[in-house]
Protein backbone atom coordinates (compact mmCIF):
# COMPACT_ATOMS: atom_id res chain seq x y z
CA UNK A 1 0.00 0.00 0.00
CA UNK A 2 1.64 3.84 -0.96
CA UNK A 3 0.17 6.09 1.42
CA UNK A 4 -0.54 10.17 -0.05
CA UNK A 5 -1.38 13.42 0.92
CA UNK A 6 -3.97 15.35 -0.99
CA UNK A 7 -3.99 19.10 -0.77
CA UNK A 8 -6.85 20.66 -1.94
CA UNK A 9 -4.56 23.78 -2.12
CA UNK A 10 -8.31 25.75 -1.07
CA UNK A 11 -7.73 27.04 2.69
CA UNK A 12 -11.44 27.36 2.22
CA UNK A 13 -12.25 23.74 2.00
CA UNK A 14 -12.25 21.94 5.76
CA UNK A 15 -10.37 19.60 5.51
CA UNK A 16 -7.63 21.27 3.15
CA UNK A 17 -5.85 18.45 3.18
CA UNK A 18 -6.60 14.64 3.79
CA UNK A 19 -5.19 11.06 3.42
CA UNK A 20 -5.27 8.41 0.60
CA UNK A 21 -4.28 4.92 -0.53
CA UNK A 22 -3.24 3.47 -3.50
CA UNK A 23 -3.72 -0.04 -2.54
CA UNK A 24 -2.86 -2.32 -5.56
CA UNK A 25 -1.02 -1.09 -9.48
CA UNK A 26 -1.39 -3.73 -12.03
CA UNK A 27 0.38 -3.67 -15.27
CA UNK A 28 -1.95 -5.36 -18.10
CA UNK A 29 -1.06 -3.45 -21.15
CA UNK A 30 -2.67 -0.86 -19.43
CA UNK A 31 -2.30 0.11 -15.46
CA UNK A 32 -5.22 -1.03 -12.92
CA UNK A 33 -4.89 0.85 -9.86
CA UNK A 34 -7.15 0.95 -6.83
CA UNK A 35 -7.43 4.34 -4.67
CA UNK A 36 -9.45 5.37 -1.48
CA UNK A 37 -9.59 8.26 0.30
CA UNK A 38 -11.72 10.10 2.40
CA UNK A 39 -14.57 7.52 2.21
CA UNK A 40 -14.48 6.81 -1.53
CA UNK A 41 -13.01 4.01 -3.49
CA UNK A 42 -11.63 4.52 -7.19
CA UNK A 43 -10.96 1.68 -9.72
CA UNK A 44 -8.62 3.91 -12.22
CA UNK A 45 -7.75 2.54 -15.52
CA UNK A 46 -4.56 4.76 -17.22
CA UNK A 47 -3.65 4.02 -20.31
CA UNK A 48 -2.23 5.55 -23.49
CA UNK A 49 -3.54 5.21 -26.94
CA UNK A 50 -2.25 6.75 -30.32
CA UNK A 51 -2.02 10.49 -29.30
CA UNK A 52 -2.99 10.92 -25.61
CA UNK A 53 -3.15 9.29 -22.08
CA UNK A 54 -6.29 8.56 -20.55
CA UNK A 55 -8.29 7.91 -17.27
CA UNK A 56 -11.15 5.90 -17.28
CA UNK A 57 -12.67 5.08 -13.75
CA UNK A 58 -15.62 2.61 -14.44
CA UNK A 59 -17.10 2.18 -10.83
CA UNK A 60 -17.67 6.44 -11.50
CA UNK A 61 -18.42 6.62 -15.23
CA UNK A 62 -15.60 8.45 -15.53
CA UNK A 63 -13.55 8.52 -19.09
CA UNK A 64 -11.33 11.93 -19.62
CA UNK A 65 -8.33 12.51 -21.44
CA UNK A 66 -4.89 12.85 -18.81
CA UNK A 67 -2.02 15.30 -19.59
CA UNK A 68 0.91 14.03 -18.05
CA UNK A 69 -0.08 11.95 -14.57
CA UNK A 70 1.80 14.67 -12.20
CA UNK A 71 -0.27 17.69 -14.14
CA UNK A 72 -2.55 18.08 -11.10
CA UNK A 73 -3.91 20.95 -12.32
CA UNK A 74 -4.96 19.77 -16.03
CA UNK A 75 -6.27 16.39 -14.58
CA UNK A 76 -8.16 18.44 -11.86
CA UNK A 77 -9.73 20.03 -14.52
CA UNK A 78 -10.67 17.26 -16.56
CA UNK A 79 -11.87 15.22 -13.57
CA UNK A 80 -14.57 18.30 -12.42
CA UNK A 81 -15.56 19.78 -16.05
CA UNK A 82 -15.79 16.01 -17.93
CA UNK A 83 -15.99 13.54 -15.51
CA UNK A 84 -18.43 15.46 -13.33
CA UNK A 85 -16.60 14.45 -10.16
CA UNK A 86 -17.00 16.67 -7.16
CA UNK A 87 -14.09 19.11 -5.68
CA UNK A 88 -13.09 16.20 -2.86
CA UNK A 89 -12.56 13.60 -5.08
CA UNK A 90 -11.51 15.23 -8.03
CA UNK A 91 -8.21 16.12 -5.79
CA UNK A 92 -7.84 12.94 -4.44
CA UNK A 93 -7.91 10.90 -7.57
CA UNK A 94 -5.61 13.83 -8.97
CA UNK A 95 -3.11 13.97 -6.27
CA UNK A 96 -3.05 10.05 -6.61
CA UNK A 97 -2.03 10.53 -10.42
CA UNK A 98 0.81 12.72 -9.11
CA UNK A 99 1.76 9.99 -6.66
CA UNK A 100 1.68 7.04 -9.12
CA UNK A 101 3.78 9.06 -11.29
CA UNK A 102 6.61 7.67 -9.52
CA UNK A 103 5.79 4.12 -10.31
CA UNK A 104 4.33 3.64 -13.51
CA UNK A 105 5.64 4.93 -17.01
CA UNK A 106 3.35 5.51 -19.90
């Protein structure tokens, strides 16, 4: 298990910051990763096809497009406008990119 810290970088939002988990990365031609944090459980799917990475997060209905996996901002983005996530777990699944950035290659 890789422990994380998400910041939602928004002194505004109580808690700023919180905890996650990445509990499991599987490499199967594309990378299977599960997440939780602060109550919610993510099954990502990160992959790249011909021009671009993706996310797809099928216990959400989630599919977006990724920049690079530490562009928290960009994937933020994506997560809240496309995948109509909410603030909390947009920045957890986004600050869990930035972590696994350190252990998977695309």
């Amino acid at each position: 298990m890789i422990r994380y810290r998400v910041d939602s970088q928004n002194k505004r939002m109580d808690p700023s910051t919180w905890e996650g988990s990445i509990n499991y990365i599987y490499d199967k031609g594309f990378y299977e990763c599960g997440v939780t944090s602060r109550g919610s459980t993510f099954r990502l799917m990160i992959g790249k096809h011909k021009d671009e990475n993706f996310l797809c997060i099928p216990n959400w209905n989630v599919g977006i497009e990724l920049s690079k996996l530490k562009d928290r901002f960009w994937n933020y983005e994506q997560l809240t406008q496309y995948g109509k996530m909410g603030k909390v777990d947009a920045h957890s699944v986004a600050d869990a990119l930035v972590t696994l950035d350190k252990y998977i290659k695309l």
